[in-house]
C-alpha atoms as a PDB file:
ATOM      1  CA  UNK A   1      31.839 -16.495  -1.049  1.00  0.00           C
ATOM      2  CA  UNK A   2      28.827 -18.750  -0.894  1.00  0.00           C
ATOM      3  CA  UNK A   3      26.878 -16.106   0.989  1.00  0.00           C
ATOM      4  CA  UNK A   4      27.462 -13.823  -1.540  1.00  0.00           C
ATOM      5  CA  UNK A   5      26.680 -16.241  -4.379  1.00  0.00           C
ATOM      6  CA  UNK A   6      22.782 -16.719  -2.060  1.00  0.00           C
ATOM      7  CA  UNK A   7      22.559 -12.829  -2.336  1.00  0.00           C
ATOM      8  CA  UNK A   8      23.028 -12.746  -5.813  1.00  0.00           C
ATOM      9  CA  UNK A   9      20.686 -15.546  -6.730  1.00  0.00           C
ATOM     10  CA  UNK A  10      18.329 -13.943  -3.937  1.00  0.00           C
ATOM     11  CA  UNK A  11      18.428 -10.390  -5.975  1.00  0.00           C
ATOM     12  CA  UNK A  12      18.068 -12.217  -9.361  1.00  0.00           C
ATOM     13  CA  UNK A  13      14.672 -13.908  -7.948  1.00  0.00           C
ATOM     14  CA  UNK A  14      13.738 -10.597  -6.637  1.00  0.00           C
ATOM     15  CA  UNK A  15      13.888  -8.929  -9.912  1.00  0.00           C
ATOM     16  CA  UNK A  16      12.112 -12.197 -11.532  1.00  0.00           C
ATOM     17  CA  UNK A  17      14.969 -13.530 -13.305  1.00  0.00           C
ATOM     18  CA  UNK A  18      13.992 -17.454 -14.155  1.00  0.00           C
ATOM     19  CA  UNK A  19      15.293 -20.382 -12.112  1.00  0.00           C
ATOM     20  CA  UNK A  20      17.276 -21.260 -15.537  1.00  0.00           C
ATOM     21  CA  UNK A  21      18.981 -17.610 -15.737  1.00  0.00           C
ATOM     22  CA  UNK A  22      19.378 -17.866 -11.855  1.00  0.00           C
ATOM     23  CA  UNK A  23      21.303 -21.283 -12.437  1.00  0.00           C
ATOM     24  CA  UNK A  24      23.646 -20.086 -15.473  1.00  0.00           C
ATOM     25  CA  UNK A  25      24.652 -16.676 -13.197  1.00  0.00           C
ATOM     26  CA  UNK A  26      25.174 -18.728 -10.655  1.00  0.00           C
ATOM     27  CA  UNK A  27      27.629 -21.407 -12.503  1.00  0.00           C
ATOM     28  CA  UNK A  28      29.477 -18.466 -14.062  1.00  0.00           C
ATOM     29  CA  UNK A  29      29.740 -16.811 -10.453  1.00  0.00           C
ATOM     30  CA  UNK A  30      31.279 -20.189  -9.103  1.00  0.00           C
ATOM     31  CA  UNK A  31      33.799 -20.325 -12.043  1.00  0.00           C
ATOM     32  CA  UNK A  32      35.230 -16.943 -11.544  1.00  0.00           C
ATOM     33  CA  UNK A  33      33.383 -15.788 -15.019  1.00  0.00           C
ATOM     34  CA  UNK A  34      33.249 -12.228 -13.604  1.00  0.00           C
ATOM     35  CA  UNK A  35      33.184 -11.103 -17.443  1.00  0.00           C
ATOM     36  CA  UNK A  36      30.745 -13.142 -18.607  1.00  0.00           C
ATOM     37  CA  UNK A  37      28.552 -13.019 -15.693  1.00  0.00           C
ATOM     38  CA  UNK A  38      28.700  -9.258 -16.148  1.00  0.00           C
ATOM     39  CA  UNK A  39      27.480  -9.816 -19.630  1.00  0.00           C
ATOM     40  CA  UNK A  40      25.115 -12.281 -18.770  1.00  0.00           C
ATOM     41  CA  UNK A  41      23.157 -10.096 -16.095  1.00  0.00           C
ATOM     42  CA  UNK A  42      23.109  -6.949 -18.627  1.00  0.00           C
ATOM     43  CA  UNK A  43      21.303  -9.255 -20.878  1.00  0.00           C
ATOM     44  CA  UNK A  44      19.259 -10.262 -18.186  1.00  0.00           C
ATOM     45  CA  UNK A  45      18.167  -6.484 -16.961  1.00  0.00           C
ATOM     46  CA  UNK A  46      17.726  -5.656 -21.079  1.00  0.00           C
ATOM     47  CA  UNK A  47      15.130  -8.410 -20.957  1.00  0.00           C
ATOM     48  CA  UNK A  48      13.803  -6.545 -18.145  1.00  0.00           C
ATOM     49  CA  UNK A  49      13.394  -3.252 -19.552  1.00  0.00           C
ATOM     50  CA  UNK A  50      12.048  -4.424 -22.254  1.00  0.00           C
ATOM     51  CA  UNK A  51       9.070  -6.193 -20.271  1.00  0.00           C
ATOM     52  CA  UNK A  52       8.955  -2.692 -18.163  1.00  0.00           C
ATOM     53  CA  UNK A  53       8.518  -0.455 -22.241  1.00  0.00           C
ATOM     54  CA  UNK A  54       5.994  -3.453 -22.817  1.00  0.00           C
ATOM     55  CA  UNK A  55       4.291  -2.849 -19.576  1.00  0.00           C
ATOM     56  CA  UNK A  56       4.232   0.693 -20.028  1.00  0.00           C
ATOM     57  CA  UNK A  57       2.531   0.514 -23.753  1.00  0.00           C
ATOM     58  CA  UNK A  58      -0.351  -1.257 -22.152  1.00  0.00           C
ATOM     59  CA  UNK A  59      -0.584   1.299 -19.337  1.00  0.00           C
ATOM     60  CA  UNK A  60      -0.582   3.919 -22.111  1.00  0.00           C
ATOM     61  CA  UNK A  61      -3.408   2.476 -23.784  1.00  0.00           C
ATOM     62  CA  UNK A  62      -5.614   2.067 -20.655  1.00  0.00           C
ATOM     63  CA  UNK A  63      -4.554   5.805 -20.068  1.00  0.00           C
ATOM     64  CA  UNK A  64      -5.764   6.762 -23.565  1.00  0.00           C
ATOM     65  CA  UNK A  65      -8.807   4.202 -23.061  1.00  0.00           C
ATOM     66  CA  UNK A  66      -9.813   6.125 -19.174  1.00  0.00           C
ATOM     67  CA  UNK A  67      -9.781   9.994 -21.380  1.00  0.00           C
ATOM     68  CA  UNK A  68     -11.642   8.537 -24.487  1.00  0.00           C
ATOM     69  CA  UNK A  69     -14.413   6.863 -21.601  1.00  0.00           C
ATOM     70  CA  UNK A  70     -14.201  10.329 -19.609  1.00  0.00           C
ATOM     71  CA  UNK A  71     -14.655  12.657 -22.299  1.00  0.00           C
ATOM     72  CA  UNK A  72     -18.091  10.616 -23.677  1.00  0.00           C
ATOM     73  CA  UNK A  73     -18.932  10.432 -20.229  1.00  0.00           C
ATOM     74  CA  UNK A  74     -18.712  14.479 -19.761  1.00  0.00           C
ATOM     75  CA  UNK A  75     -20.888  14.833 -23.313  1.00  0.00           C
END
Protein backbone atom coordinates (compact mmCIF):
# COMPACT_ATOMS: atom_id res chain seq x y z
CA UNK A 1 0.00 0.00 0.00
CA UNK A 2 2.49 2.71 0.80
CA UNK A 3 4.19 2.21 -2.54
CA UNK A 4 1.20 2.75 -4.19
CA UNK A 5 0.19 5.77 -2.10
CA UNK A 6 4.28 7.27 -3.44
CA UNK A 7 2.97 6.53 -7.05
CA UNK A 8 0.00 8.36 -6.67
CA UNK A 9 1.46 11.41 -5.02
CA UNK A 10 4.42 10.92 -7.66
CA UNK A 11 1.67 11.15 -10.69
CA UNK A 12 -0.18 14.04 -8.93
CA UNK A 13 3.32 16.09 -8.89
CA UNK A 14 3.81 15.03 -12.38
CA UNK A 15 0.67 16.52 -13.59
CA UNK A 16 1.42 19.73 -11.24
CA UNK A 17 -1.11 19.14 -8.72
CA UNK A 18 0.00 21.47 -5.49
CA UNK A 19 1.78 20.05 -2.45
CA UNK A 20 -1.69 21.01 -0.58
CA UNK A 21 -3.92 18.89 -3.18
CA UNK A 22 -1.06 16.23 -3.07
CA UNK A 23 -1.50 16.14 0.87
CA UNK A 24 -5.52 16.02 0.97
CA UNK A 25 -5.38 12.91 -1.89
CA UNK A 26 -3.06 11.50 0.00
CA UNK A 27 -5.00 11.63 3.58
CA UNK A 28 -8.15 10.45 1.79
CA UNK A 29 -6.02 7.53 0.12
CA UNK A 30 -4.77 6.50 3.72
CA UNK A 31 -8.39 6.56 5.10
CA UNK A 32 -9.85 4.27 2.58
CA UNK A 33 -11.88 7.48 1.03
CA UNK A 34 -11.82 5.70 -2.36
CA UNK A 35 -15.11 7.85 -3.13
CA UNK A 36 -14.03 10.92 -2.19
CA UNK A 37 -10.60 10.64 -3.42
CA UNK A 38 -12.21 9.78 -6.74
CA UNK A 39 -14.06 13.01 -6.48
CA UNK A 40 -11.32 14.87 -5.27
CA UNK A 41 -8.85 14.00 -8.26
CA UNK A 42 -11.77 14.76 -10.95
CA UNK A 43 -11.79 18.12 -9.43
CA UNK A 44 -8.27 18.19 -9.56
CA UNK A 45 -7.90 17.17 -13.53
CA UNK A 46 -11.10 19.85 -14.16
CA UNK A 47 -8.72 22.42 -12.73
CA UNK A 48 -6.39 21.10 -15.18
CA UNK A 49 -8.29 21.37 -18.24
CA UNK A 50 -9.27 24.37 -17.53
CA UNK A 51 -5.54 25.78 -17.29
CA UNK A 52 -4.94 23.56 -20.67
CA UNK A 53 -8.55 25.83 -22.58
CA UNK A 54 -6.67 28.85 -20.85
CA UNK A 55 -3.41 27.88 -22.34
CA UNK A 56 -4.84 27.23 -25.55
CA UNK A 57 -6.72 30.86 -25.81
CA UNK A 58 -3.34 32.43 -25.51
CA UNK A 59 -1.84 30.12 -28.14
CA UNK A 60 -4.80 31.14 -30.31
CA UNK A 61 -4.09 34.65 -30.04
CA UNK A 62 -0.32 34.39 -30.80
CA UNK A 63 -1.62 32.22 -33.81
CA UNK A 64 -3.96 35.03 -34.91
CA UNK A 65 -1.09 37.63 -33.88
CA UNK A 66 1.87 35.38 -36.33
CA UNK A 67 -1.07 35.68 -39.66
CA UNK A 68 -1.99 39.39 -38.87
CA UNK A 69 2.30 40.05 -38.71
CA UNK A 70 2.63 37.68 -41.92
CA UNK A 71 0.08 39.06 -44.02
CA UNK A 72 1.54 42.98 -43.47
CA UNK A 73 4.73 41.48 -43.91
CA UNK A 74 3.71 39.90 -47.53
CA UNK A 75 2.05 43.62 -48.48
Amino acid sequence: MEMELKAMLDNLADAGCTKHDAEIAGELYKNGQADELIRFLKKCRCSLMDEMHESQRKVDCMDFLIRRAERNAAK
